[in-house]
N, C-alpha and C. Protein backbone atom coordinates (compact mmCIF):
# COMPACT_ATOMS: atom_id res chain seq x y z
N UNK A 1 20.45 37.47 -16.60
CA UNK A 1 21.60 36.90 -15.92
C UNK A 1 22.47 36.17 -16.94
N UNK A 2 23.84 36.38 -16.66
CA UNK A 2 24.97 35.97 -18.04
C UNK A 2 24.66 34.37 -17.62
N UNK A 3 24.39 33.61 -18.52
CA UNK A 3 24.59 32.05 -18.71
C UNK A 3 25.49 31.35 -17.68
N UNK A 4 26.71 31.65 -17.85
CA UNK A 4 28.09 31.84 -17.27
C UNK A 4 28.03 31.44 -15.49
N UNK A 5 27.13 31.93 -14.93
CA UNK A 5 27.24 32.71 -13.75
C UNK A 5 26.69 31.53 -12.70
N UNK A 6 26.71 30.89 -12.09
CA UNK A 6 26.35 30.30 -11.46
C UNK A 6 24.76 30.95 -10.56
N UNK A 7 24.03 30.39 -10.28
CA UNK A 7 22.86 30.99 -9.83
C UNK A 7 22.63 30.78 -8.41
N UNK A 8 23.62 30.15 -7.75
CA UNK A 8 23.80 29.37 -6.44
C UNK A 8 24.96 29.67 -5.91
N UNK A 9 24.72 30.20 -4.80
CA UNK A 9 26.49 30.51 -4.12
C UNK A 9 26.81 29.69 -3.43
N UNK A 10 28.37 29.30 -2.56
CA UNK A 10 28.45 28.39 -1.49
C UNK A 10 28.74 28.61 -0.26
N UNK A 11 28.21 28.61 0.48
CA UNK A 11 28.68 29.14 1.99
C UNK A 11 30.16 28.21 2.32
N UNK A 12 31.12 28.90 3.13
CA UNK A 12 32.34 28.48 3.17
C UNK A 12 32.18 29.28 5.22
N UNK A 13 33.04 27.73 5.36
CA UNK A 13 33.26 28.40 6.74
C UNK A 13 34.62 29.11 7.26
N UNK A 14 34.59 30.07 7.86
CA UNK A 14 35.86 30.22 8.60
C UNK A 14 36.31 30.11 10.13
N UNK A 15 37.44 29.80 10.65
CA UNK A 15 37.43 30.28 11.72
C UNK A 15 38.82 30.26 12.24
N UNK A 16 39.29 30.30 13.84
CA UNK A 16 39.94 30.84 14.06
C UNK A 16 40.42 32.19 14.38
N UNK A 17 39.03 32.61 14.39
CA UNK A 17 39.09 34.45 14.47
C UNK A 17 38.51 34.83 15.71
N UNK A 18 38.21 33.76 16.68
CA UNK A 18 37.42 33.88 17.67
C UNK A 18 36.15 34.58 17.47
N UNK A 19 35.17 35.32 17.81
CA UNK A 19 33.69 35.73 17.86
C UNK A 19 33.82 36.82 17.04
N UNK A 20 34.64 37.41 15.96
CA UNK A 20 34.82 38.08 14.96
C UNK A 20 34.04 37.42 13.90
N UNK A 21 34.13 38.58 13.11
CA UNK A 21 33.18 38.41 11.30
C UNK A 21 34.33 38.08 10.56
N UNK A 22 34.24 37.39 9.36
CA UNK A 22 35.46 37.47 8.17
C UNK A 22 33.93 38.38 7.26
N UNK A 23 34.66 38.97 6.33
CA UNK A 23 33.36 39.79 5.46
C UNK A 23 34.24 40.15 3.82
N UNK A 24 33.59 40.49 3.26
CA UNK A 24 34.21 40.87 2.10
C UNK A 24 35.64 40.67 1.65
N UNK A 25 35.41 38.98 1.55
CA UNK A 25 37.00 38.26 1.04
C UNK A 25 36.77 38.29 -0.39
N UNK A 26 38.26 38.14 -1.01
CA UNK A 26 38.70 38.54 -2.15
C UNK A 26 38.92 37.15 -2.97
N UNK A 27 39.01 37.10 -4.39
CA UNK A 27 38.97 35.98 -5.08
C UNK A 27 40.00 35.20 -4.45
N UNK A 28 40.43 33.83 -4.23
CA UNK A 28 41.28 32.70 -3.97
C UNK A 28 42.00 33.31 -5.11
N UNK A 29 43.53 33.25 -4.54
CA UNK A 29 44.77 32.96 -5.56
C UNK A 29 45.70 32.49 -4.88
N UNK A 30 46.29 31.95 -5.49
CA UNK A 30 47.50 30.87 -5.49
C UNK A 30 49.20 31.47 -5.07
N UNK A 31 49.46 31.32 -4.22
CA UNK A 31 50.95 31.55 -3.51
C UNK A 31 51.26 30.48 -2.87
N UNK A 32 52.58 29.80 -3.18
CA UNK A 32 53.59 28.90 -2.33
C UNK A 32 53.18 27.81 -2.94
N UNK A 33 52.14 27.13 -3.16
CA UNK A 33 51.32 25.86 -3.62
C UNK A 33 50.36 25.97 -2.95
N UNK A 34 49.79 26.80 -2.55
CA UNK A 34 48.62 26.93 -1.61
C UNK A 34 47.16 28.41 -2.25
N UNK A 35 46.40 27.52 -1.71
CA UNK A 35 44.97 28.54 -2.23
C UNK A 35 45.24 29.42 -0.81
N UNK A 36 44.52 31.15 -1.45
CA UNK A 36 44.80 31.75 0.19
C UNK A 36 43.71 32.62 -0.69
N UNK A 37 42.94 33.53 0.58
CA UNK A 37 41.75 34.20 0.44
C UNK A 37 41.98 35.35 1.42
N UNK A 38 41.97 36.86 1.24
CA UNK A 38 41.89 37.74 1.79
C UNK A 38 40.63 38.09 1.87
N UNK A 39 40.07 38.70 3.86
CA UNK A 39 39.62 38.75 4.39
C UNK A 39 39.77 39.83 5.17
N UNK A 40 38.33 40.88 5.48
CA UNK A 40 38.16 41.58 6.34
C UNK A 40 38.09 40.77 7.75
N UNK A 41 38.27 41.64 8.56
CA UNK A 41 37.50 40.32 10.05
C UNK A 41 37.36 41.81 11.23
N UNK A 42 36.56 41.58 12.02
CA UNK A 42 36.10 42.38 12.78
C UNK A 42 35.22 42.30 13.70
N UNK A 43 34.97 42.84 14.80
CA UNK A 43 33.57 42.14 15.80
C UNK A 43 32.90 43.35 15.39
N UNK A 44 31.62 42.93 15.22
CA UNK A 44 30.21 43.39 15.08
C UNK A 44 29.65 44.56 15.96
N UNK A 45 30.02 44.92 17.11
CA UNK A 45 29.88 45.63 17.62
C UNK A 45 31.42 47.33 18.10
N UNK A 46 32.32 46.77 17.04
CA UNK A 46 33.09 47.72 16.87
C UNK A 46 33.79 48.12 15.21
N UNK A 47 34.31 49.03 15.30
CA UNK A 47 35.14 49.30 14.27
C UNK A 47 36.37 48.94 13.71
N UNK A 48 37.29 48.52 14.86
CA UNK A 48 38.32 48.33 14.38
C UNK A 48 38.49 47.04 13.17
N UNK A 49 39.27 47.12 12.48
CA UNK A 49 39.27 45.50 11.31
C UNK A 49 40.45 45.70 11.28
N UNK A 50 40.82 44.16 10.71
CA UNK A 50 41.77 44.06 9.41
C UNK A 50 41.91 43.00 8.76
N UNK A 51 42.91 43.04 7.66
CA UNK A 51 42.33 42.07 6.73
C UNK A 51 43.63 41.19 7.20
N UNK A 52 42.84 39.76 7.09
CA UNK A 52 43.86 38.64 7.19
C UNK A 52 43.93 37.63 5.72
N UNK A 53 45.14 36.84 6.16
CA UNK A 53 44.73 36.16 4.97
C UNK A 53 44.88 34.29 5.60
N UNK A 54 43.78 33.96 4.55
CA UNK A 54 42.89 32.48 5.04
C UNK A 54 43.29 31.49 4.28
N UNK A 55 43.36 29.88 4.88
CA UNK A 55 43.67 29.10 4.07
C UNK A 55 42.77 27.75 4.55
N UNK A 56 42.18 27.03 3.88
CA UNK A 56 41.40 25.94 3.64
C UNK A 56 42.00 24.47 4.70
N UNK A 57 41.83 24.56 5.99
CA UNK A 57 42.07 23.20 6.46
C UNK A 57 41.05 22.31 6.87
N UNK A 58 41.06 21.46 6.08
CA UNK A 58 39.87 20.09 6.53
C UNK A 58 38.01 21.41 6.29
N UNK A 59 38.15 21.96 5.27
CA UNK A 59 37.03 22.72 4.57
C UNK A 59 36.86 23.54 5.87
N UNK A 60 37.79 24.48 6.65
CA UNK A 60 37.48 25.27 7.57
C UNK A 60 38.70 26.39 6.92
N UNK A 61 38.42 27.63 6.74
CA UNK A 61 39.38 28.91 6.05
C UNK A 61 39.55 29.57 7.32
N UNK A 62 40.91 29.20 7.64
CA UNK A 62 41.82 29.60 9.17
C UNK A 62 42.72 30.24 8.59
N UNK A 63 43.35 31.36 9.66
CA UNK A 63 44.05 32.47 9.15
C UNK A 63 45.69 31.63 8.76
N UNK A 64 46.21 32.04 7.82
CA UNK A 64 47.66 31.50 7.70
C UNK A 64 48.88 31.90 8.38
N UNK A 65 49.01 31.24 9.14
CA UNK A 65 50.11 31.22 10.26
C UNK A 65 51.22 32.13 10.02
N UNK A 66 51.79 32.02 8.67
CA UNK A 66 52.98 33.02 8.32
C UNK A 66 52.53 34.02 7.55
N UNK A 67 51.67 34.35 7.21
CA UNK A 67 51.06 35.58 6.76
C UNK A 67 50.79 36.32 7.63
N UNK A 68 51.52 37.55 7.46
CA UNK A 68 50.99 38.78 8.37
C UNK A 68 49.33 39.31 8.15
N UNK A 69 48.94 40.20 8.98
CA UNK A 69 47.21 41.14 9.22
C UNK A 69 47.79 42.23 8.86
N UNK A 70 46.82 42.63 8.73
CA UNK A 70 46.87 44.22 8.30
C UNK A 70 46.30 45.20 8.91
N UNK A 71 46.26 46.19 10.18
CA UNK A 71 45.62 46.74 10.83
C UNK A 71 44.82 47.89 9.97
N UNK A 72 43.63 48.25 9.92
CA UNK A 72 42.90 49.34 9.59
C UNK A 72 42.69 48.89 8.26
N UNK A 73 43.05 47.78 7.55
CA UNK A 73 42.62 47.76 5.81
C UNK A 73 41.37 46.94 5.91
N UNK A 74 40.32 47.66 4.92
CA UNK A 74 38.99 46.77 4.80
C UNK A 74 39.18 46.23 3.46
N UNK A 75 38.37 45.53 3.17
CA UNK A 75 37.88 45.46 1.76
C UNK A 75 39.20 44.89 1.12
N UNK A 76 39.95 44.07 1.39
CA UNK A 76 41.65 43.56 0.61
C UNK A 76 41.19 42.96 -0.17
N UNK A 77 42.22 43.35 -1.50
CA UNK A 77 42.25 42.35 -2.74
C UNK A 77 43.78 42.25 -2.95
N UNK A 78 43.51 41.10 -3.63
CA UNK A 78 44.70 40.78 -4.09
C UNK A 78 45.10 40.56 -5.59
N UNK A 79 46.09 41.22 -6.31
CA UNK A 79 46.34 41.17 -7.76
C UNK A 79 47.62 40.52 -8.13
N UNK A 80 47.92 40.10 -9.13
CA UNK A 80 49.26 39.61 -9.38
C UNK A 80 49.48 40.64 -10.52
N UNK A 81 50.58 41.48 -10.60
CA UNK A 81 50.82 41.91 -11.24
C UNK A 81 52.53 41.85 -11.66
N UNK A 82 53.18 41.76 -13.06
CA UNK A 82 54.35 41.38 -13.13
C UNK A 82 55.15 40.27 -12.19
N UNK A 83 54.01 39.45 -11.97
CA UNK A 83 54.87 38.06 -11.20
C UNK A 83 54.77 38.45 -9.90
N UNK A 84 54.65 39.53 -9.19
CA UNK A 84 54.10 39.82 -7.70
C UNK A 84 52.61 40.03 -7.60
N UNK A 85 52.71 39.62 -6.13
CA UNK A 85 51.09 39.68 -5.40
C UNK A 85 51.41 41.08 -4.71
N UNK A 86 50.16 41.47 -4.87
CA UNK A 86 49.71 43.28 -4.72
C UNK A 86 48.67 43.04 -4.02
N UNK A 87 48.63 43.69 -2.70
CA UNK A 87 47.39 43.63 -1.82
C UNK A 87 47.23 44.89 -1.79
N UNK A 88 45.73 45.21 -2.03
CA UNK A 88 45.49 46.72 -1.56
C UNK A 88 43.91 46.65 -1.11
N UNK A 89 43.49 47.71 -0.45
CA UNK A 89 42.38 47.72 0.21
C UNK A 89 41.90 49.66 0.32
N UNK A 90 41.17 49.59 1.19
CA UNK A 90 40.72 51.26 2.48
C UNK A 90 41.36 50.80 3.94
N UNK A 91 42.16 51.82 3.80
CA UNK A 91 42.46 52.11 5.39
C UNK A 91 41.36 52.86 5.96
N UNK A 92 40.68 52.44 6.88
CA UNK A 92 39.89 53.03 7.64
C UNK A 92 40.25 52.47 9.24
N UNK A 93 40.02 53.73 10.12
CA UNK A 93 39.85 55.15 9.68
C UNK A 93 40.97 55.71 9.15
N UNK A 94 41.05 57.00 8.97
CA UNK A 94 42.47 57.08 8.22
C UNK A 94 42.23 58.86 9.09
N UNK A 95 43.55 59.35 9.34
CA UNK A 95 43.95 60.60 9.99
C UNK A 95 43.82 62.06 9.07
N UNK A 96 43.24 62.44 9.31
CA UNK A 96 42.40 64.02 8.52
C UNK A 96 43.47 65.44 9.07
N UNK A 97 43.18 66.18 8.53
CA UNK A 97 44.42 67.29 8.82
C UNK A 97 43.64 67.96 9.74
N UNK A 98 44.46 68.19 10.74
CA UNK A 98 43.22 68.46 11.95
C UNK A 98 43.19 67.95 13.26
N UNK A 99 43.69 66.85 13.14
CA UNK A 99 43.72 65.83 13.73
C UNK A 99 42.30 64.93 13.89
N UNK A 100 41.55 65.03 13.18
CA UNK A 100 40.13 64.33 12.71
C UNK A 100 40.20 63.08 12.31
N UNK A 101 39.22 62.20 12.50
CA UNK A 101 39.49 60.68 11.67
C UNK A 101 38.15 60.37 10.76
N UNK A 102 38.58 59.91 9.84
CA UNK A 102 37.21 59.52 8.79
C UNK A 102 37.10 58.45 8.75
C-alpha cells in the first residue's frame, strides 16, 4: 500500500434524496466558492438513476438547489478542463438499433 494513502476512509452522509442511494460520487471540486460532489442516486429496488450534484450543509451532502440532475447518467465525474467543468458519465440504459435497450 502507497505510504500516501490513507488506510481509513470516512463515511459522509447524504440526504435529501428521500429513500434513494447516492453511490459512486466523484472527487469534490470547487465551483462558485463552493465544494460540490457528483453523485449517482437511485432506489435499490429499481433501475432508473441519475446523477445529482451535492453540497455539504451542517456535514449533511444535499442536492444543490441550482444545479440541474441528469436523467439516465451513472457513474458522473467531473473534470476541469481549459477553465470549464466537464461532466461525463454512462447513460444507462441507452437505445439499441432495434428498438432494444442495454
Amino acid at each position: 500500500m502507497d505510504a500516501a494513502m490513507p488506510s481509513v476512509g470516512e463515511r459522509i452522509a447524504f440526504g435529501g434524496v428521500g429513500n434513494r442511494d447516492v453511490y459512486n460520487i466523484g472527487a469534490p471540486f470547487e465551483a462558485t466558492g463552493e465544494t460540490i460532489i457528483a453523485g449517482g442516486v437511485e432506489s435499490r429496488d429499481s433501475e432508473p438513476v441519475e446523477a445529482v450534484f451535492f453540497v455539504d450543509r451542517d456535514g449533511v451532502w444535499s442536492p444543490r438547489p441550482t444545479s440541474p440532475s441528469f436523467s439516465r447518467l451513472r457513474d458522473p465525474c467531473v473534470a476541469r478542463i481549459g477553465g470549464e467543468l466537464i461532466l461525463v458519465g454512462v447513460e444507462f440504459p441507452v437505445d439499441l438499433p432495434g428498438g432494444d435497450q442495454g
